[in-house]
Protein backbone atom coordinates (compact mmCIF):
# COMPACT_ATOMS: atom_id res chain seq x y z
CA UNK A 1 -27.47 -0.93 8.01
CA UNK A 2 -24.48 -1.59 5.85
CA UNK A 3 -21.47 0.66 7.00
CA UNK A 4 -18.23 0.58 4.25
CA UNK A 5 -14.89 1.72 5.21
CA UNK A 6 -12.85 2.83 2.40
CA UNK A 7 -9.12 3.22 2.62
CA UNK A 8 -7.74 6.05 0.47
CA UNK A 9 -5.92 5.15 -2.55
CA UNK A 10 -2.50 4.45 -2.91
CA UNK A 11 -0.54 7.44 -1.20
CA UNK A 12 1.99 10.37 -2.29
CA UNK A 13 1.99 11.31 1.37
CA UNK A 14 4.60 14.27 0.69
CA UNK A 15 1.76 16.21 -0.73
CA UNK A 16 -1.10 14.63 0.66
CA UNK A 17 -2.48 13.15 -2.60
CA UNK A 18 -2.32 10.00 -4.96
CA UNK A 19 0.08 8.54 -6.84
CA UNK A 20 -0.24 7.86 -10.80
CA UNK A 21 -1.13 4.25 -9.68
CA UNK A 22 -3.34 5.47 -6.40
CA UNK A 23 -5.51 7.29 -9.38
CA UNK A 24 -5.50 4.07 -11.17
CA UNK A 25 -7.11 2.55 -8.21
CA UNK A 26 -9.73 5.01 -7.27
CA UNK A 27 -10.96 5.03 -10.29
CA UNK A 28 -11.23 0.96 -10.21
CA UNK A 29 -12.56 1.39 -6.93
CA UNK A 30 -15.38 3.98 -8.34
CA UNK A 31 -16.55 1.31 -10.10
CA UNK A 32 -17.57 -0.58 -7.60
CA UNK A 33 -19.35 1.89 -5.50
CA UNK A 34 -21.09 3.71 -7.95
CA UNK A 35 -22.93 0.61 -8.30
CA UNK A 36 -24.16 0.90 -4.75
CA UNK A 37 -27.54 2.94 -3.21
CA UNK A 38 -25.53 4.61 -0.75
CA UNK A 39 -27.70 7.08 1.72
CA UNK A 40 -24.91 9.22 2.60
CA UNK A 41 -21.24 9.56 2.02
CA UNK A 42 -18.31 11.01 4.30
CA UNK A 43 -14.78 11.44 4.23
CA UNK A 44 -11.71 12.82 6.08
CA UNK A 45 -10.68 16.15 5.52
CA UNK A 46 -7.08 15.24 3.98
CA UNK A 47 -6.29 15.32 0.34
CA UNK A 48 -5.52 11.76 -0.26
CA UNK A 49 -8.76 10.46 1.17
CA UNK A 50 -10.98 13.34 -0.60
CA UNK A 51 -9.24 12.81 -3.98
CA UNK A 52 -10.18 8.99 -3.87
CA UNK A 53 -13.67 9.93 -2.94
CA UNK A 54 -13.94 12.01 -5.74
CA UNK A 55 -13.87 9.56 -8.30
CA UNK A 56 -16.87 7.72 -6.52
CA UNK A 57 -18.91 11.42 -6.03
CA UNK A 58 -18.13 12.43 -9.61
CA UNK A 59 -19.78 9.36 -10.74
CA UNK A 60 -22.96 9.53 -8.82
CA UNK A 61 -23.44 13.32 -8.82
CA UNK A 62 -22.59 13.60 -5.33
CA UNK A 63 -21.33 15.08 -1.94
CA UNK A 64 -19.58 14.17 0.93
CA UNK A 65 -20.05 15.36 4.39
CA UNK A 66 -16.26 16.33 5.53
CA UNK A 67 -15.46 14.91 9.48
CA UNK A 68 -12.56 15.98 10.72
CA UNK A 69 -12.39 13.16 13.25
CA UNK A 70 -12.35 10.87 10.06
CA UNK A 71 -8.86 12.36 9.40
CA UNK A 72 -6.04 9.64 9.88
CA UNK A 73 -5.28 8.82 13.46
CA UNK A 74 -1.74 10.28 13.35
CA UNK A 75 -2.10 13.24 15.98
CA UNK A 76 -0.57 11.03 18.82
CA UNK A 77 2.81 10.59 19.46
CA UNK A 78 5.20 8.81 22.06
CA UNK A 79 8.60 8.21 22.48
CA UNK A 80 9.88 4.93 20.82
CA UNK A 81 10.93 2.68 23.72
CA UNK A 82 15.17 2.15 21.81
CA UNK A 83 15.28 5.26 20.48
CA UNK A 84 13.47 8.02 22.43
CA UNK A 85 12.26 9.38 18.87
CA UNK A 86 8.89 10.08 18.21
CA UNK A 87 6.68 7.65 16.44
CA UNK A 88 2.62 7.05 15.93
CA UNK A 89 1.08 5.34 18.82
CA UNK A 90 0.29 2.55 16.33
CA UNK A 91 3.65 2.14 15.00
CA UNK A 92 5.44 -0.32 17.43
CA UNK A 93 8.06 -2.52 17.14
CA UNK A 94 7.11 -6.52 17.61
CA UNK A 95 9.79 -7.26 20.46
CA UNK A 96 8.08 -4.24 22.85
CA UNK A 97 4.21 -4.17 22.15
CA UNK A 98 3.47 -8.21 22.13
CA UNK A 99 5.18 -8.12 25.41
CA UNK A 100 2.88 -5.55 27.11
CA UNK A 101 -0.10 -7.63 28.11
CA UNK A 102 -2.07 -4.07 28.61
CA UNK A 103 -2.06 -4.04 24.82
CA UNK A 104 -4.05 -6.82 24.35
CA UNK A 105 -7.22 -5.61 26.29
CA UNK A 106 -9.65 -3.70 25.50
CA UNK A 107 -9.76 -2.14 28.21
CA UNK A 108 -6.50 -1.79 29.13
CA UNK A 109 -4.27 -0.74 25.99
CA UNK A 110 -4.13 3.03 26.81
CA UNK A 111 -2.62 2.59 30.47
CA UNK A 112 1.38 1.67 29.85
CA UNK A 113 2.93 4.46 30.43
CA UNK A 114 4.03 5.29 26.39
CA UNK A 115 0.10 5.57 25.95
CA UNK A 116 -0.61 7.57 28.69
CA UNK A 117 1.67 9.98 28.82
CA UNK A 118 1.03 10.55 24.85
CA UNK A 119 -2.74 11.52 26.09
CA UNK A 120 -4.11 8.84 23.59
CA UNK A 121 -7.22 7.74 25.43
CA UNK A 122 -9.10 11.26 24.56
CA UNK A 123 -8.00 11.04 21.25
CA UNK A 124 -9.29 7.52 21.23
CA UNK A 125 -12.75 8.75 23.08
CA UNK A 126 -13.09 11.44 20.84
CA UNK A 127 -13.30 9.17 17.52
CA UNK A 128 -15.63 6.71 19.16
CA UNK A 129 -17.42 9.20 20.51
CA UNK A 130 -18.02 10.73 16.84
CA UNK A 131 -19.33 7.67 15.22
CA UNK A 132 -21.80 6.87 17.87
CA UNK A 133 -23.27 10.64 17.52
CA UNK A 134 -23.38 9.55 13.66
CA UNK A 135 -24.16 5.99 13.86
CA UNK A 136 -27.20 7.40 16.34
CA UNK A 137 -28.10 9.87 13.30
CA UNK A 138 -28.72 7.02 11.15
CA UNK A 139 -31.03 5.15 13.69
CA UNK A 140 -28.63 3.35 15.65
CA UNK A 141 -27.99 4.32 19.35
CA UNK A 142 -25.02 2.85 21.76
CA UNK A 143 -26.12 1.05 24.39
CA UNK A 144 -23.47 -0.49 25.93
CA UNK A 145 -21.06 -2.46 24.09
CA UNK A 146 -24.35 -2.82 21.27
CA UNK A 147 -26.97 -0.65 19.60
CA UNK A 148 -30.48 0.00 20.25
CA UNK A 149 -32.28 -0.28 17.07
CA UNK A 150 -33.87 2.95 17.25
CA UNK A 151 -34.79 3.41 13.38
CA UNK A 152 -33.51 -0.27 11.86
CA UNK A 153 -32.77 0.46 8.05
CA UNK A 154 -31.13 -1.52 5.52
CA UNK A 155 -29.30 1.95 4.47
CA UNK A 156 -25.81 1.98 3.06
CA UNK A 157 -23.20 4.75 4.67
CA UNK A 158 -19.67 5.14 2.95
CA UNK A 159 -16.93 6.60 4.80
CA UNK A 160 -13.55 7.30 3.14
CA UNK A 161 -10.55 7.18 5.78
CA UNK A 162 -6.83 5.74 6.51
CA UNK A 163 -6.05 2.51 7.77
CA UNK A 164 -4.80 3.51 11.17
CA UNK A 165 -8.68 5.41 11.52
CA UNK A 166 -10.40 2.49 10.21
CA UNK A 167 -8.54 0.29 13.34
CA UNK A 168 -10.06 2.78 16.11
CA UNK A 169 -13.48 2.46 14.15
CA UNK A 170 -13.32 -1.50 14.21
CA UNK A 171 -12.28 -1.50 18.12
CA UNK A 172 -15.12 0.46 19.13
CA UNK A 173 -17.41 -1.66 17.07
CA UNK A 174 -16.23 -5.09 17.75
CA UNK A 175 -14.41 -4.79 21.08
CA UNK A 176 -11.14 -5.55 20.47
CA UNK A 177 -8.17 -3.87 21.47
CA UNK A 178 -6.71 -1.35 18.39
CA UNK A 179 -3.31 -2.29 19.36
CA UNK A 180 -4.18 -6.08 17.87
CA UNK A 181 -5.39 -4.25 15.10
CA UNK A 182 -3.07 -1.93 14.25
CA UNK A 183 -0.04 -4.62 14.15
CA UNK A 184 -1.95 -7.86 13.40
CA UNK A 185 -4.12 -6.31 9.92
CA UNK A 186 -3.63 -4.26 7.01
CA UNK A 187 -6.05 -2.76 5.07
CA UNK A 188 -4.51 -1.79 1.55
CA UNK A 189 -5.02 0.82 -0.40
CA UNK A 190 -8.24 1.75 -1.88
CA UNK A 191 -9.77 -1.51 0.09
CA UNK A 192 -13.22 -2.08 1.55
CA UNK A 193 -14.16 -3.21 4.92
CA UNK A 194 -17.65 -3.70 5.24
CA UNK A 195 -19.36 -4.27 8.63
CA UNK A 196 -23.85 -4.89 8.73
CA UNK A 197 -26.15 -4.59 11.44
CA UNK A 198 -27.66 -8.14 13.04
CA UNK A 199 -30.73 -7.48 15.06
CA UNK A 200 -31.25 -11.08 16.35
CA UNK A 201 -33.81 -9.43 18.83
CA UNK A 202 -36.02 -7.04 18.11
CA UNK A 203 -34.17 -3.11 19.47
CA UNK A 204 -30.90 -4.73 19.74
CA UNK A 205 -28.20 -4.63 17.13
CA UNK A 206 -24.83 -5.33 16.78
CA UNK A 207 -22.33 -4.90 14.03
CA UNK A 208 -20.55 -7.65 12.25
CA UNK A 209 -17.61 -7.25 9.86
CA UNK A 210 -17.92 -9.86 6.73
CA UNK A 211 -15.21 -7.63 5.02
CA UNK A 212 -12.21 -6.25 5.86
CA UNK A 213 -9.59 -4.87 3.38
CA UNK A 214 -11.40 -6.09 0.15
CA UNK A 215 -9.23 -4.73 -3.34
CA UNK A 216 -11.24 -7.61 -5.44
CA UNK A 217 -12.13 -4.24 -7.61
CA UNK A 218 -8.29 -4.11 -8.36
CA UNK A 219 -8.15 -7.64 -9.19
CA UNK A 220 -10.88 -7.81 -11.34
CA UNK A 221 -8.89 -5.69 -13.35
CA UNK A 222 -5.48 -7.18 -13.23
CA UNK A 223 -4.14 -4.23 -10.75
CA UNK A 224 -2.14 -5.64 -8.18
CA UNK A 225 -2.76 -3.72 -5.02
CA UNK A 226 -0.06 -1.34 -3.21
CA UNK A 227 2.29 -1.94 -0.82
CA UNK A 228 1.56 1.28 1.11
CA UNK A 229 0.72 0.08 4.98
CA UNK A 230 2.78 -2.92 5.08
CA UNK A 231 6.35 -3.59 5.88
CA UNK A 232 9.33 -5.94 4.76
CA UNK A 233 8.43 -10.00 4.37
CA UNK A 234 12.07 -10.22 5.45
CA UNK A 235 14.41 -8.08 6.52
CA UNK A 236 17.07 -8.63 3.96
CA UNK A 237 14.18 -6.74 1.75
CA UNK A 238 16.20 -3.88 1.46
CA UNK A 239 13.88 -2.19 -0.96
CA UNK A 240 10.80 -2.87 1.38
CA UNK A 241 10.27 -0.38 4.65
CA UNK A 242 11.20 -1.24 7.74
């Protein structure tokens, strides 16, 4: 089983939709996975994800099965450490989260106290709990920190998402702690991060990512991709975000 994770298109988060460019790049992107045999598509129930889809749906004649739990993971907020202000969970400054050694484990990222008083570990459960109910619809059941291979296919499944989504996806998959992900990767716009099933014995699979944040469909085409996700290379970039 092949499992993509698109990114939406570059943002106009104001109204929850794309920019000029953000079209610009879903349409590149439809391209590219038009091309594909997909067995099903789904997508987050926000405007900027469902308007990249589009492009992709329009091209193949069709639908996508709406998740709410695909939405971006933005519903959790704590109190920054400086400034007492609200912030995502996944938006930390460098000098406070590398110094939390919680954050690097697995297992262990939701218990400082910012996490758990923000409730983020059922937030957290509730998305991994989601794929694994749809993973197990396409013949793949959890089984620990792996798979059994219930129905093995060789079946492509497209979901279109947000970066800080994709991150909770990839932790559950591959074990790692989101916090690592969150701060150490970006995934630009309109990219795909593509993860397969191995089933190096027979019932038992595992997925491995041999993609993450791929835009080669923007430059194939001489579109540079967005900035949207990252933040300044230095901080004298005054026209970068901070």
């Amino acid at each position: 089983m092949k499992l993509l994770l698109v990114r939406h298109a570059d943002p106009d988060y104001e109204n929850d939709a794309l920019t000029e460019k953000g079209v610009r790049e879903a349409e590149l992107l439809s391209e590219r996975l038009a091309k594909l045999n997909v067995r099903k598509y789904y997508c987050s129930p926000l405007g900027r994800a469902r308007m990249t889809a589009s492009y992709t749906l329009g091209k193949v004649g069709r639908e996508a099965v709406i998740c709410d739990w695909l939405r971006e993971f933005d519903t959790v907020l704590v109190n920054d450490i400086k400034t007492g202000e609200k912030r995502l969970a996944w938006d930390q400054m460098p000098a406070y989260w590398t110094n939390v050694p919680e954050y690097y484990d697995k297992d262990k990222w939701t218990q400082p106290p910012m996490m758990r008083d923000a409730g983020i570990s059922a937030a957290y459960s509730h998305v991994c709990t989601e794929l694994d109910r749809l993973l197990e619809k396409h013949g793949y059941r959890r089984s620990g920190n792996c798979y059994e291979a219930a129905v093995p296919n060789g079946d492509t499944v497209i979901m279109f998402c947000h970066f800080g989504v994709i991150c909770v996806l990839l932790s559950h998959l591959l074990g790692l702690s989101p916090m690592v992900l969150w701060h150490g990767t970006v995934a630009l716009p309109s990219s795909v991060t593509i993860l397969c099933t191995e089933e190096r014995e027979e019932g038992i699979a595992a997925f491995r990512m041999n993609a993450f944040g791929d835009t080669s469909h923007l430059y194939a085409h001489g579109e540079p991709p967005a900035f949207s996700g990252r933040f300044c290379e230095m901080f004298t970039n005054t026209d970068e975000r901070h």
